[in-house]
N, C-alpha and C. Protein backbone atom coordinates (compact mmCIF):
# COMPACT_ATOMS: atom_id res chain seq x y z
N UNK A 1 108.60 71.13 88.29
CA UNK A 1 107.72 72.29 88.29
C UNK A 1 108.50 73.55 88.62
N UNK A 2 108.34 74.52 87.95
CA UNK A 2 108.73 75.87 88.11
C UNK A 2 107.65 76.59 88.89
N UNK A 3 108.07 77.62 89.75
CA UNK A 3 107.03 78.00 90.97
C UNK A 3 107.63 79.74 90.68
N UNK A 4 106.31 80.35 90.45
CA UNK A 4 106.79 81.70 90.41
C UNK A 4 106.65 82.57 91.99
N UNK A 5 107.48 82.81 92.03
CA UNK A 5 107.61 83.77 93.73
C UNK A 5 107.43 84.93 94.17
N UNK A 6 107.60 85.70 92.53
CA UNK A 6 107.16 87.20 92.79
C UNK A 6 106.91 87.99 91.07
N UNK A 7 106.86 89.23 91.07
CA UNK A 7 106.04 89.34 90.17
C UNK A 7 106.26 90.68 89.90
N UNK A 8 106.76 91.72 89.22
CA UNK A 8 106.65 92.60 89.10
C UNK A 8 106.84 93.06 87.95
N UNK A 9 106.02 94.50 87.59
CA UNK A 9 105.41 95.10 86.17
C UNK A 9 105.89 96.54 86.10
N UNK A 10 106.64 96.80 85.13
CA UNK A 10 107.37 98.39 84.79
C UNK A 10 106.26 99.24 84.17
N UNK A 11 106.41 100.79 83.91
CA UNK A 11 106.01 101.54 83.44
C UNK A 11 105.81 101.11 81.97
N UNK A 12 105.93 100.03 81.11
CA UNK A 12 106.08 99.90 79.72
C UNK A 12 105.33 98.78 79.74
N UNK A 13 104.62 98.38 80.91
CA UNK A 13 104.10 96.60 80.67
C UNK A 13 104.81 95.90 80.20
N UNK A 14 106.17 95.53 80.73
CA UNK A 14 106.83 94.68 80.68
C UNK A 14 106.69 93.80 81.90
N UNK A 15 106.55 92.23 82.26
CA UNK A 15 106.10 91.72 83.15
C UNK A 15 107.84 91.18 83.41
N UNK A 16 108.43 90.99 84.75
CA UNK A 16 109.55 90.27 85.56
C UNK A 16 108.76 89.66 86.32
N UNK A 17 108.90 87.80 86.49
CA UNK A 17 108.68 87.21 87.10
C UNK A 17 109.72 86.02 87.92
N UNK A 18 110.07 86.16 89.14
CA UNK A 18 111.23 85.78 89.85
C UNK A 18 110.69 84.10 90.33
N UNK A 19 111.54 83.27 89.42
CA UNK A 19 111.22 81.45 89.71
C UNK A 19 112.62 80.91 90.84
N UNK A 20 111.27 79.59 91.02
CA UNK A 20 112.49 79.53 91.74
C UNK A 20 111.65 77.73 92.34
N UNK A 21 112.09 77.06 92.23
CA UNK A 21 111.64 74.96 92.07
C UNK A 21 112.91 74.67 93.02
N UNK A 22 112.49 73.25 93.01
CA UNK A 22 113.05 72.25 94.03
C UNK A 22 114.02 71.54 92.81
N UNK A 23 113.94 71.82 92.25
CA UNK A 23 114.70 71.50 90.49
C UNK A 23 116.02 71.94 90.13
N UNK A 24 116.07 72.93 90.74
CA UNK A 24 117.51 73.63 90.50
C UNK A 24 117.52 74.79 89.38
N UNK A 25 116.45 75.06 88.99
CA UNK A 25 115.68 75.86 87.77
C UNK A 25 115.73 77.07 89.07
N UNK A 26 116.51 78.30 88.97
CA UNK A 26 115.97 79.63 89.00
C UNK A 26 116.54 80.73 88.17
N UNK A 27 115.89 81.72 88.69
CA UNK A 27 116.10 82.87 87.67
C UNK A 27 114.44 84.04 87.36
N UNK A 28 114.87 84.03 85.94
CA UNK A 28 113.85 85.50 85.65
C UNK A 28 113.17 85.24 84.43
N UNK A 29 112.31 85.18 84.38
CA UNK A 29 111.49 85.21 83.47
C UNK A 29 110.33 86.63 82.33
N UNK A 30 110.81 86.54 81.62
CA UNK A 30 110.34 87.84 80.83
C UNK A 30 109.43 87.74 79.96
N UNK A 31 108.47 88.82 79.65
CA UNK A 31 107.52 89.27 78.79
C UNK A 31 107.43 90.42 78.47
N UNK A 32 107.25 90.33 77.19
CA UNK A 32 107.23 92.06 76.58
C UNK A 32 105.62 92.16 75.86
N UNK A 33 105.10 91.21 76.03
CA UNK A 33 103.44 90.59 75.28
C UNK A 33 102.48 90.53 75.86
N UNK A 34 102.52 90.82 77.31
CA UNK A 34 101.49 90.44 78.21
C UNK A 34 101.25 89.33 79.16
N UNK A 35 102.55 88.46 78.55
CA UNK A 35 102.51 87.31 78.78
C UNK A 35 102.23 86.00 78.08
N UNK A 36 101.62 86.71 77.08
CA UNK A 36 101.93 85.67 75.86
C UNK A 36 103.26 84.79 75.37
N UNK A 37 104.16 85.39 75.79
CA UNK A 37 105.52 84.85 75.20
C UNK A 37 106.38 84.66 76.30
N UNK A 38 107.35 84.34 76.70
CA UNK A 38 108.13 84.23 77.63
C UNK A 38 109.45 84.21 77.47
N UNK A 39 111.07 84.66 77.92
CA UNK A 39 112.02 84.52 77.51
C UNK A 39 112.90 84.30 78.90
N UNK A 40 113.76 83.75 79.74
CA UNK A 40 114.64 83.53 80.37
C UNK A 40 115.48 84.44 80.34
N UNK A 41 115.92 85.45 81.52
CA UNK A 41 117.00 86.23 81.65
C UNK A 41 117.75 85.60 82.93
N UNK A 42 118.62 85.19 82.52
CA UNK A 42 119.23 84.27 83.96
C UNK A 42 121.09 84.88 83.68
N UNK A 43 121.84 85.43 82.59
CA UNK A 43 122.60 85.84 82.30
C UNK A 43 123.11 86.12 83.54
N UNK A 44 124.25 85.70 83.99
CA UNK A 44 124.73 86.46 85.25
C UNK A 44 124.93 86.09 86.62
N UNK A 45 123.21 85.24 86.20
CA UNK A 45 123.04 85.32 87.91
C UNK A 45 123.58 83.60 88.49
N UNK A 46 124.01 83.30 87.28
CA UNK A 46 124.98 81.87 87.88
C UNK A 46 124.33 80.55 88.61
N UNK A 47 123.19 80.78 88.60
CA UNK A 47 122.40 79.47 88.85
C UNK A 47 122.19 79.17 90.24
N UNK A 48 122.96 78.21 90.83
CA UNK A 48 122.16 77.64 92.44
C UNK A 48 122.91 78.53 93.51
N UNK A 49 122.85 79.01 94.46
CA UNK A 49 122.94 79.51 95.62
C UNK A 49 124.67 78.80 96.00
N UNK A 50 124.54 76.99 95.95
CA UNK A 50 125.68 76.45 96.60
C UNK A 50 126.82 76.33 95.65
N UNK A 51 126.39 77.12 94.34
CA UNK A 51 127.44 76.76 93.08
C UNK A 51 128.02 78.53 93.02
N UNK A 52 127.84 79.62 93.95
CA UNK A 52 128.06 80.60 93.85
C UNK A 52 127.08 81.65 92.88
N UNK A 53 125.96 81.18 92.57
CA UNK A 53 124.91 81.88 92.08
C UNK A 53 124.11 82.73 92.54
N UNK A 54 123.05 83.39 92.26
CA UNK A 54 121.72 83.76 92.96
C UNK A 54 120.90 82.93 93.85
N UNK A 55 120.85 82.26 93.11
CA UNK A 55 119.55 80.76 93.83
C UNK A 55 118.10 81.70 93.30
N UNK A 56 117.28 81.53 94.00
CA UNK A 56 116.10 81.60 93.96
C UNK A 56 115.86 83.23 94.36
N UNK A 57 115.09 83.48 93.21
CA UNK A 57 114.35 85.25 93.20
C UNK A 57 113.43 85.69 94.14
N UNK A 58 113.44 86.03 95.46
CA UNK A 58 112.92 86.41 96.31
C UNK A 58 112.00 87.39 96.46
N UNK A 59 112.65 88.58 95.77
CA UNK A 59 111.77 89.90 95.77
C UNK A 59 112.17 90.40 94.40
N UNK A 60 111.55 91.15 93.81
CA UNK A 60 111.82 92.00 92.51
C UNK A 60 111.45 93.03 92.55
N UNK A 61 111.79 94.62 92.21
CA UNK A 61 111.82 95.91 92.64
C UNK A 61 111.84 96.66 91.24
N UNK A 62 111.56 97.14 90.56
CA UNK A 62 111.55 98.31 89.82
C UNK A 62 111.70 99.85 90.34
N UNK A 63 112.60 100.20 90.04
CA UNK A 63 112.37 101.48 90.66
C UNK A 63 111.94 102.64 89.33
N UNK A 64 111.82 103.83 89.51
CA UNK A 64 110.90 104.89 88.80
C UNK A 64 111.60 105.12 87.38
N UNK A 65 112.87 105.12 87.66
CA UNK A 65 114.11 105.03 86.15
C UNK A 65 114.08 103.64 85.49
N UNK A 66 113.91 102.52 85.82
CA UNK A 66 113.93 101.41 85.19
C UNK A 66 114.60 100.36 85.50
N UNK A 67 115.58 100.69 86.37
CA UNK A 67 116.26 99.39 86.86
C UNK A 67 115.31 98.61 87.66
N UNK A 68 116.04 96.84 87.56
CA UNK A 68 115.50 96.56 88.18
C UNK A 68 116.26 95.43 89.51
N UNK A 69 116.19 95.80 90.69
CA UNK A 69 116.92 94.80 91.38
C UNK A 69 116.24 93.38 92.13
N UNK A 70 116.98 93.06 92.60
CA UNK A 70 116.63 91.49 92.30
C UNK A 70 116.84 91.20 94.24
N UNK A 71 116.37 90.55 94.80
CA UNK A 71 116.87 90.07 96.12
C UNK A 71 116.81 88.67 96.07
N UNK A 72 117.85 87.85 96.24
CA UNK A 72 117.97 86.52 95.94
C UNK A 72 118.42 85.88 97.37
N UNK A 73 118.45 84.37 97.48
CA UNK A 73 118.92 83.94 97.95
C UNK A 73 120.67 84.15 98.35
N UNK A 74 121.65 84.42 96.89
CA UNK A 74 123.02 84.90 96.94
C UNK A 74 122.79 86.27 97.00
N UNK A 75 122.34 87.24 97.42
CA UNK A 75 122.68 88.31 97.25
C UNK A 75 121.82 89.42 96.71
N UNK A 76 122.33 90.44 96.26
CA UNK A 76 121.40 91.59 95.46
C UNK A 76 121.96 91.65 94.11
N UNK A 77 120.52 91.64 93.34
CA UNK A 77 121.35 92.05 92.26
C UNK A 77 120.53 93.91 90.99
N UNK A 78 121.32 94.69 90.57
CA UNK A 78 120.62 95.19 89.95
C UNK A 78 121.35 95.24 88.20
N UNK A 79 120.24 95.39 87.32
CA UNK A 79 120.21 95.36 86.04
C UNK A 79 121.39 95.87 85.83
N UNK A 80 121.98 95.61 84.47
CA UNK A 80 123.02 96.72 83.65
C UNK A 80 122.19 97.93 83.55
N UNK A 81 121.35 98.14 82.45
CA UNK A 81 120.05 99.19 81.98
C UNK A 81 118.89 99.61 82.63
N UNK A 82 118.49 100.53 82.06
CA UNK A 82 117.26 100.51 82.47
C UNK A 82 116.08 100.07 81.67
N UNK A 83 114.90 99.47 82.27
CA UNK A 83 114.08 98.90 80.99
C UNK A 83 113.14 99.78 80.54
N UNK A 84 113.18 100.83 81.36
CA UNK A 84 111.79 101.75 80.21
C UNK A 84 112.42 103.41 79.52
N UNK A 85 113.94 103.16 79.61
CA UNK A 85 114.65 104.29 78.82
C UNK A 85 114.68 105.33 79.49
N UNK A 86 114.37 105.87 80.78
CA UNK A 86 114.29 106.78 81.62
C UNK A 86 115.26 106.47 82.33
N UNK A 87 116.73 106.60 81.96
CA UNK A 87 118.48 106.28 83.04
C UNK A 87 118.77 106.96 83.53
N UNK A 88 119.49 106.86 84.39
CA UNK A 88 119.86 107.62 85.82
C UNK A 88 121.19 107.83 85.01
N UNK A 89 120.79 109.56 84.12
CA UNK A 89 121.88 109.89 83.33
C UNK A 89 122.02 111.24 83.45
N UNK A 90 122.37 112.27 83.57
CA UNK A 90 122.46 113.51 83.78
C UNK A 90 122.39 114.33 83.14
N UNK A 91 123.12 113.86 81.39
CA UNK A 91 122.67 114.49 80.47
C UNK A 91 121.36 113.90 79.77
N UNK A 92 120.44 113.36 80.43
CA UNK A 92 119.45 112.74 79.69
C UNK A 92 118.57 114.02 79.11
N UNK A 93 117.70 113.67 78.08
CA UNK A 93 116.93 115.39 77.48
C UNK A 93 115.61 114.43 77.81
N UNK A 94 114.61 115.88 78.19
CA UNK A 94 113.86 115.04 78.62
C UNK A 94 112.64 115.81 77.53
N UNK A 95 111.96 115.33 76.95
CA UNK A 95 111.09 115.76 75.31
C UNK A 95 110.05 116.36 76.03
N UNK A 96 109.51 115.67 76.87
CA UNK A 96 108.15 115.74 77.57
C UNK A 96 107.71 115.23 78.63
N UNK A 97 106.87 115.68 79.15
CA UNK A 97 106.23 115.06 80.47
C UNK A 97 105.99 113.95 80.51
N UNK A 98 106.43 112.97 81.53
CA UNK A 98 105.69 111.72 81.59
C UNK A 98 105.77 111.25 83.40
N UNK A 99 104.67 110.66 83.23
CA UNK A 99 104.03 109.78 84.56
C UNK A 99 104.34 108.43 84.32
N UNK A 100 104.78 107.78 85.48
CA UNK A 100 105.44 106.97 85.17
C UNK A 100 104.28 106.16 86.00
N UNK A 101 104.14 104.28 86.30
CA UNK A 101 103.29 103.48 86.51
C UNK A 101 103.93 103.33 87.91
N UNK A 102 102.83 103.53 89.46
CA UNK A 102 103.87 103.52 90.62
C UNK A 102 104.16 102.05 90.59
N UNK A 103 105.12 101.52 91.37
CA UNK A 103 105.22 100.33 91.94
C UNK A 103 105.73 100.47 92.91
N UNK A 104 105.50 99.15 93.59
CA UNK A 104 105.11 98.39 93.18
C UNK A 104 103.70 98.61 92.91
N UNK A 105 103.02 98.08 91.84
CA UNK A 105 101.13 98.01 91.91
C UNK A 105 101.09 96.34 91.44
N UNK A 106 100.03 95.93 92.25
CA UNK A 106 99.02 96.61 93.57
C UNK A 106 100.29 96.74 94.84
N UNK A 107 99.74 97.66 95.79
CA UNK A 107 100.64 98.21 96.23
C UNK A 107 100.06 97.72 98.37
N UNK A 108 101.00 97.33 98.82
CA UNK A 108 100.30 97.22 100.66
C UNK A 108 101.02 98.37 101.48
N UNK A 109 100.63 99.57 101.58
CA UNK A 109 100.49 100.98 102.42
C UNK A 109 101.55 102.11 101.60
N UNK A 110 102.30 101.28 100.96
CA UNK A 110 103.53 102.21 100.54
C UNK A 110 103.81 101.91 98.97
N UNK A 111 104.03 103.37 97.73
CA UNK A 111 104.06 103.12 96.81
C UNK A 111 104.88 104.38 96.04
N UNK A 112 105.63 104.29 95.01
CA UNK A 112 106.67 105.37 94.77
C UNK A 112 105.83 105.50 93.44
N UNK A 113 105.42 106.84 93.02
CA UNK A 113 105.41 107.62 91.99
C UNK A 113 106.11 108.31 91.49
N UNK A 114 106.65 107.99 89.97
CA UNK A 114 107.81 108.79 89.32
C UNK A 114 106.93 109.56 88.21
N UNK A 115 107.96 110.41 88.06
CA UNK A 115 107.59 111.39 86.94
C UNK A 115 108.77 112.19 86.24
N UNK A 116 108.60 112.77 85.02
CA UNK A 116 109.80 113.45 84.88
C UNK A 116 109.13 115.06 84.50
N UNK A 117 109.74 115.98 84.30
CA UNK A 117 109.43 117.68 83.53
C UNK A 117 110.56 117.80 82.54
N UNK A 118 109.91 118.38 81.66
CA UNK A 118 110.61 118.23 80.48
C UNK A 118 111.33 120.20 80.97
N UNK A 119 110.86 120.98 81.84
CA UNK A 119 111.37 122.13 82.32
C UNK A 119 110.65 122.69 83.65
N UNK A 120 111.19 123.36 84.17
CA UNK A 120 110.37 124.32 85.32
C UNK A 120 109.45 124.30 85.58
N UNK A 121 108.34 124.07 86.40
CA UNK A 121 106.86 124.04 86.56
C UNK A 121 106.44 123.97 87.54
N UNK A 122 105.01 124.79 87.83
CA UNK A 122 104.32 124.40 88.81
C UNK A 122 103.40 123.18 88.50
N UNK A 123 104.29 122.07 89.56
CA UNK A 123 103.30 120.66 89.42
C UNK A 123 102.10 120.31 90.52
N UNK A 124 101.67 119.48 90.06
CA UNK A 124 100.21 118.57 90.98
C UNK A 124 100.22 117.73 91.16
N UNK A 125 100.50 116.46 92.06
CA UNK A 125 99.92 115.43 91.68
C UNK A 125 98.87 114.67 93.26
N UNK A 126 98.01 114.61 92.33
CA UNK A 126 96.78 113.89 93.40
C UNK A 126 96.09 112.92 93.51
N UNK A 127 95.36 112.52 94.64
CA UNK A 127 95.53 110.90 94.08
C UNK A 127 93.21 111.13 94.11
N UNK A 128 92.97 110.53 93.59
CA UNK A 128 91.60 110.72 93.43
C UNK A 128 90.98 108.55 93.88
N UNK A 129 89.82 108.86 94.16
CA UNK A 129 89.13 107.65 94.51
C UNK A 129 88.69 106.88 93.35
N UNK A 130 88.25 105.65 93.23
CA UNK A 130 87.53 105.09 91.72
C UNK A 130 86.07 105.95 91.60
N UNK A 131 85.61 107.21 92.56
CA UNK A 131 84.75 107.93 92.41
C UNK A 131 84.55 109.10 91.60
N UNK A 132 86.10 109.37 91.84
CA UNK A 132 86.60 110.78 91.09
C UNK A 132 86.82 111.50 92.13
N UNK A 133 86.57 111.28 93.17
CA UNK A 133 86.43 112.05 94.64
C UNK A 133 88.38 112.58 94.64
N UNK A 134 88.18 114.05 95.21
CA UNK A 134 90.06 114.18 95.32
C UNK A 134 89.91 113.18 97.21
N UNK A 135 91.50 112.58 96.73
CA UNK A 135 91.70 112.05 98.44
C UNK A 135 92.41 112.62 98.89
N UNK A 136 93.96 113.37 97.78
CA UNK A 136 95.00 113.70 98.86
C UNK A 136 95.78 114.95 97.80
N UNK A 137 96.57 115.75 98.27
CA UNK A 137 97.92 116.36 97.06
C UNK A 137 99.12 115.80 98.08
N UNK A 138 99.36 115.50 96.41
CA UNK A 138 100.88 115.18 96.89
C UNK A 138 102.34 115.80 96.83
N UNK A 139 101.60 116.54 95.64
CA UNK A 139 103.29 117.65 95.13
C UNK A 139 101.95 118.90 95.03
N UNK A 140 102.85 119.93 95.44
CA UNK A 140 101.80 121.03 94.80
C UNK A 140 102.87 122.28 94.94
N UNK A 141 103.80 122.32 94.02
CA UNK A 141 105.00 123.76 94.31
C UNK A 141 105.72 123.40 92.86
N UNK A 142 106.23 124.34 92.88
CA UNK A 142 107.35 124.36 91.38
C UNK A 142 108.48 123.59 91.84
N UNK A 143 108.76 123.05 90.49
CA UNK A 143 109.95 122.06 90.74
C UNK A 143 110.52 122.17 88.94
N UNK A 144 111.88 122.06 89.38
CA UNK A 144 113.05 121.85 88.20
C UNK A 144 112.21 120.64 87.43
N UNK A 145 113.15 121.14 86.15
CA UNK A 145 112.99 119.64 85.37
C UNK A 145 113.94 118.48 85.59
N UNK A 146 113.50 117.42 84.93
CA UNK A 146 113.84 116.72 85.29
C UNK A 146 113.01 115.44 86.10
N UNK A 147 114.37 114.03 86.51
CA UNK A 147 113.05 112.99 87.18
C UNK A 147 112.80 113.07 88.40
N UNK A 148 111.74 112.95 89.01
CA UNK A 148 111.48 113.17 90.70
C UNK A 148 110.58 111.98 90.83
N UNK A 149 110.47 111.49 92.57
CA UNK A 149 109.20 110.55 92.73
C UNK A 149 108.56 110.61 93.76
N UNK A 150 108.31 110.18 94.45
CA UNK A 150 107.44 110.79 95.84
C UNK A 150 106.24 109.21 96.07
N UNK A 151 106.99 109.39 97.62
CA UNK A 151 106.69 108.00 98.25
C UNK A 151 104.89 108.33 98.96
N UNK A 152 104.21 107.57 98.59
CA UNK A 152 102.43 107.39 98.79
C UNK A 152 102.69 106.56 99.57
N UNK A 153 101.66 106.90 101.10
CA UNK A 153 101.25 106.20 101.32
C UNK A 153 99.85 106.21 102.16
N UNK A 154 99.21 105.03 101.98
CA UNK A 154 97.51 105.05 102.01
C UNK A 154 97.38 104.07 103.10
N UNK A 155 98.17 104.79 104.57
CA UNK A 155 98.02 104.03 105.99
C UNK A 155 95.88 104.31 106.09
N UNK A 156 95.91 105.29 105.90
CA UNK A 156 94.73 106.05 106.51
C UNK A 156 93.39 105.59 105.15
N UNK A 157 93.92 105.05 104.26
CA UNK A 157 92.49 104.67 103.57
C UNK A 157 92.71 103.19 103.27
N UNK A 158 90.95 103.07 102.32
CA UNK A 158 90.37 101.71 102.22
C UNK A 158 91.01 100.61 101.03
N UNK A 159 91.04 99.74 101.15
CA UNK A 159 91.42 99.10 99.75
C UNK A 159 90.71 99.06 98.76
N UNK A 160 91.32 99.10 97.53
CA UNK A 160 90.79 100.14 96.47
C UNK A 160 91.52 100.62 95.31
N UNK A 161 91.00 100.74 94.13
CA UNK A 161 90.89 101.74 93.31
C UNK A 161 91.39 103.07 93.19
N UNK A 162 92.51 103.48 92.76
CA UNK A 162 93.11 104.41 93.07
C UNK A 162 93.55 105.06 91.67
N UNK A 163 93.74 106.34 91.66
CA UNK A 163 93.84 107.13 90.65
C UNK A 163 94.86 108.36 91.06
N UNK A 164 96.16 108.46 90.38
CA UNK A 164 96.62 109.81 90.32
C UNK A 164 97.13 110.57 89.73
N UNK A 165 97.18 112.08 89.19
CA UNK A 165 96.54 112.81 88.23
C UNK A 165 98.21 113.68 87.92
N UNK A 166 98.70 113.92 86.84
CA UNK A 166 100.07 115.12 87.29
C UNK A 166 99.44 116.01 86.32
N UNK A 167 99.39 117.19 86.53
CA UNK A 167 99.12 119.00 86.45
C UNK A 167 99.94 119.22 86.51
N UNK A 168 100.40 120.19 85.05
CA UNK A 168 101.71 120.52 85.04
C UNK A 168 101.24 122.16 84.43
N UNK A 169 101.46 123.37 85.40
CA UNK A 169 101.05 124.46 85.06
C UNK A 169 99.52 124.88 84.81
N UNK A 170 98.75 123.57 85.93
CA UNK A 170 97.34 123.88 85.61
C UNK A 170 96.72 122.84 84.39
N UNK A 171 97.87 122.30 83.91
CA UNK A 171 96.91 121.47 83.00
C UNK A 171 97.35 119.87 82.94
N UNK A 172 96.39 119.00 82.68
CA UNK A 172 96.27 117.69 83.25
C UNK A 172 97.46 117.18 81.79
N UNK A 173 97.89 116.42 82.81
CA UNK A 173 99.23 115.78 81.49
C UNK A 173 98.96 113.88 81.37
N UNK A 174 98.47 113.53 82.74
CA UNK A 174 98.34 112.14 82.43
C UNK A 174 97.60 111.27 83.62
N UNK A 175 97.17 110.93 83.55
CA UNK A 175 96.62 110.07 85.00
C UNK A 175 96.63 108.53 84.78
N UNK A 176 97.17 108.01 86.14
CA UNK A 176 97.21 106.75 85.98
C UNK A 176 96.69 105.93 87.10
N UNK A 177 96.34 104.62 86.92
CA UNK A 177 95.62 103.90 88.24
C UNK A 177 96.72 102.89 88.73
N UNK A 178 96.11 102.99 90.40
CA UNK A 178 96.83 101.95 90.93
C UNK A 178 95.74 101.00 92.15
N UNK A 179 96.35 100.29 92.60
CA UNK A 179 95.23 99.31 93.02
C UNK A 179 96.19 98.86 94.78
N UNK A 180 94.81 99.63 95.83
CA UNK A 180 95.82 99.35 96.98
C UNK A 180 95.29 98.01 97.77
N UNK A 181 95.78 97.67 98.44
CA UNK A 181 95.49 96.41 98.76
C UNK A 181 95.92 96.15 100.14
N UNK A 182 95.41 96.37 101.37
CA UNK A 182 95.57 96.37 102.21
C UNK A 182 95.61 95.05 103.87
């Protein structure tokens, strides 16, 4: 039996799922379908713990650019790439605004929201209730272009339904949900 241990989902709905059995079977497991399909990314990570490998996938992390790192039994590991095309590149051009999906979601008190500006702007971003109710601002000043993220956290509210909104010069560019779980 293969036993999945952790679980985590990028800005592109791509699903990483970190295995890990009494079998000698670990590694990473991929979907680009929802989960319909499945593919093995184990490239690298060298198999059992006592053979100089990873061993078993402990934690899995996405961060706001796309990498993704790995906390294993052997060690840390992070991606070559990034998986949702947003690289920690300097000359990257950036076309347009985008809001990126926080993670981790669902999220327990603490959660990173990325975003990028395609130029200069006065931004917004706020987090609203499954009511529509505003709960909080989180950015509210001009900022360069470029990628930024900004760490949420929801010590002080209920578990829940969560919504947050980026305003870019007054006007709504994208809103996305997250789900806190306390």
């Amino acid at each position: 039996d293969v036993y999945v241990w952790n679980l985590e989902i990028n800005s592109d709905d791509e699903i990483f799922a970190g295995l890990g059995d009494d079998w000698g079977f670990k590694g990473i497991a991929y979907s680009s379908d929802h989960g319909d399909t499945w593919e093995y990314l184990n490239e690298g990570l060298g198999g059992e713990e006592v053979l100089g490998g990873a061993g078993g996938i402990r934690d899995i992390e996405i961060t706001y650019d796309g990498y993704v790192y790995l906390a294993t039994d052997g060690g840390v590991y992070r991606s070559v790439k990034s998986t949702t095309g947003i690289e920690n590149n300097e000359r990257l051009i950036i076309e347009n605004y985008k809001l990126l999906q926080n993670h981790p979601n669902p999220f327990n008190n603490e959660t990173i929201i990325g975003y990028a500006l395609k130029e200069m702007n006065n931004v917004n971003i706020s987090i609203y209730n499954s009511n529509g109710q505003f709960v909080q601002s989180l950015v509210n000043e001009q900022q360069r272009k470029g990628k930024h993220s900004i760490l949420f956290n929801a010590n002080k509210l209920n578990s829940g339904i969560y919504y947050y909104r980026l305003k870019v010069d007054g006007v709504v560019k994208d809103t996305k949900k997250m789900l806190y779980l306390r």
